[in-house]
Protein backbone atom coordinates (compact mmCIF):
# COMPACT_ATOMS: atom_id res chain seq x y z
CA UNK A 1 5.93 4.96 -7.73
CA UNK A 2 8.24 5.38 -5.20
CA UNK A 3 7.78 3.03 -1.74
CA UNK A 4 9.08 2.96 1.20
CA UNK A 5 8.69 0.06 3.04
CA UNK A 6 9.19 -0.62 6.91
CA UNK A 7 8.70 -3.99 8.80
CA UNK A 8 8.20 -4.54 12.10
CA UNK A 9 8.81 -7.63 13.94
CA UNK A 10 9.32 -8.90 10.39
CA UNK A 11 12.58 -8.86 8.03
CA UNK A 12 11.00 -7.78 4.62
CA UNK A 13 13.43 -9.80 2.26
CA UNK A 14 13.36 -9.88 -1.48
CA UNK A 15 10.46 -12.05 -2.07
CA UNK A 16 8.20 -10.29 -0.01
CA UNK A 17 9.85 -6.82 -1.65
CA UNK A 18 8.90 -8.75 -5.14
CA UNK A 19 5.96 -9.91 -3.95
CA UNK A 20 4.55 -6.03 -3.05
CA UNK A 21 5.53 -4.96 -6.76
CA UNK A 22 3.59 -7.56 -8.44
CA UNK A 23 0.34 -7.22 -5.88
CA UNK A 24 0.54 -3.50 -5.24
CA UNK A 25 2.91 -1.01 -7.03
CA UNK A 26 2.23 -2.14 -10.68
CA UNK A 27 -1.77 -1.93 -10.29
CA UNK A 28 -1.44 1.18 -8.21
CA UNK A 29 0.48 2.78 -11.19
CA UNK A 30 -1.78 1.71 -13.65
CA UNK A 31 -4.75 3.38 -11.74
CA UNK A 32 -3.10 6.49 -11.61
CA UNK A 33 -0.93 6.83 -15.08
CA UNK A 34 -1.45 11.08 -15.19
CA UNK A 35 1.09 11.78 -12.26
CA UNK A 36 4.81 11.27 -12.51
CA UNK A 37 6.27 8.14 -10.66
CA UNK A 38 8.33 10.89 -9.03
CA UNK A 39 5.05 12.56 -7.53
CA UNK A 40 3.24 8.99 -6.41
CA UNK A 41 5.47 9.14 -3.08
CA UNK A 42 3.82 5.82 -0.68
CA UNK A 43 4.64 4.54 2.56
CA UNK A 44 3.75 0.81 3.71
CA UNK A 45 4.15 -0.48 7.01
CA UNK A 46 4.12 -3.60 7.46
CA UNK A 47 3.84 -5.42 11.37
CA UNK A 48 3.65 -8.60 12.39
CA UNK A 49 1.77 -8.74 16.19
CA UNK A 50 3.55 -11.84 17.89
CA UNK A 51 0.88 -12.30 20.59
CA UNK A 52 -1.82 -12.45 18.16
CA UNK A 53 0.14 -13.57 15.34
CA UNK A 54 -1.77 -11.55 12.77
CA UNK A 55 0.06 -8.90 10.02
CA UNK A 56 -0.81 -5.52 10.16
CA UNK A 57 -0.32 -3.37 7.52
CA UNK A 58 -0.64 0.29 7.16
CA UNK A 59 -0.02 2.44 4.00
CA UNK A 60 -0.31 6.25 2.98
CA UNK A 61 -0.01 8.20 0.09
CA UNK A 62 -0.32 11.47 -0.86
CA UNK A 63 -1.03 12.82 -4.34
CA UNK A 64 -0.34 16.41 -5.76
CA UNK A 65 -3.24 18.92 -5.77
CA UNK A 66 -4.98 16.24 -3.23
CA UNK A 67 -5.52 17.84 0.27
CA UNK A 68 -5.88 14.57 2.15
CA UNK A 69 -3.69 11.33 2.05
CA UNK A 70 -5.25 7.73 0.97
CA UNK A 71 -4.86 5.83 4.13
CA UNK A 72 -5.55 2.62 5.12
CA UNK A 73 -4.75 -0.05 7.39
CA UNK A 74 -5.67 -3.96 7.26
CA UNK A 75 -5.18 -6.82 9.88
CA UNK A 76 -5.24 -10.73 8.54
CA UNK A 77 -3.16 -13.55 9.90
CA UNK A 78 -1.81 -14.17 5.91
CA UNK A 79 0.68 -11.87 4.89
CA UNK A 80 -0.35 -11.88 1.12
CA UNK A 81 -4.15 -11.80 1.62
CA UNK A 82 -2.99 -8.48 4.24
CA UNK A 83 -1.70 -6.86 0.83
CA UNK A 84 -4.41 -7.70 -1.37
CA UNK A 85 -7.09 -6.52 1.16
CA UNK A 86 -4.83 -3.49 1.35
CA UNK A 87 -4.22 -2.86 -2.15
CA UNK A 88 -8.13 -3.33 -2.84
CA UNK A 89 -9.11 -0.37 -0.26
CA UNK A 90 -6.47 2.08 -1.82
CA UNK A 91 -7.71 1.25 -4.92
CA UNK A 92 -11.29 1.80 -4.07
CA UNK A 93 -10.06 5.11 -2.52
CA UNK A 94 -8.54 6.47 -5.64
CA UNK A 95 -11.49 5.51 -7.97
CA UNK A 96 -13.60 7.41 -5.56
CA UNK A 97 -11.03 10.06 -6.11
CA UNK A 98 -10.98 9.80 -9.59
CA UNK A 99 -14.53 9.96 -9.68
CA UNK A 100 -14.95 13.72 -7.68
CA UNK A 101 -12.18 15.06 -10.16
């Protein structure tokens, strides 16, 4: 799958970058093994608000022969539990998906 990550108000350094793989891109490419990794095109936005001092964290993807994009967006003041709550709405987004088709 190809990511493209963007941080706001955050640097997004190598552990975090690791960190994303393990949590998000592997199971994400497990769920969805029938398109190419060249197809599976994501974007994750990550934001850290300083006033509130929570994570926010945004991600789209869009799928061939799928007219709408899997969106969601998450708030928690942990950065890691922000990617697992994220990773667990895509995922229940493309089961539902998987289920129509």
């Amino acid at each position: 799958m190809n990511i493209q990550i963007n941080g706001v108000n955050l640097i997004i350094s190598f552990k975090v970058r690791k960190m994303i793989n393990n949590k998000f891109v592997i199971k994400l490419d497990q769920l969805l093994p029938q398109f190419n990794n060249e197809l599976k095109t994501a974007f994750l936005h990550i934001q850290k608000d300083k006033k509130y001092k929570n994570y926010i964290a945004k991600f789209d993807m869009a799928l061939p022969g799928h007219k709408n994009t899997f969106h969601a967006e998450i708030c928690h003041h942990d950065l890691v539990s922000a990617i697992t709550n994220l990773r667990e709405a895509i995922e229940h987004q493309i089961k539902k998906y998987k289920h129509t088709n």
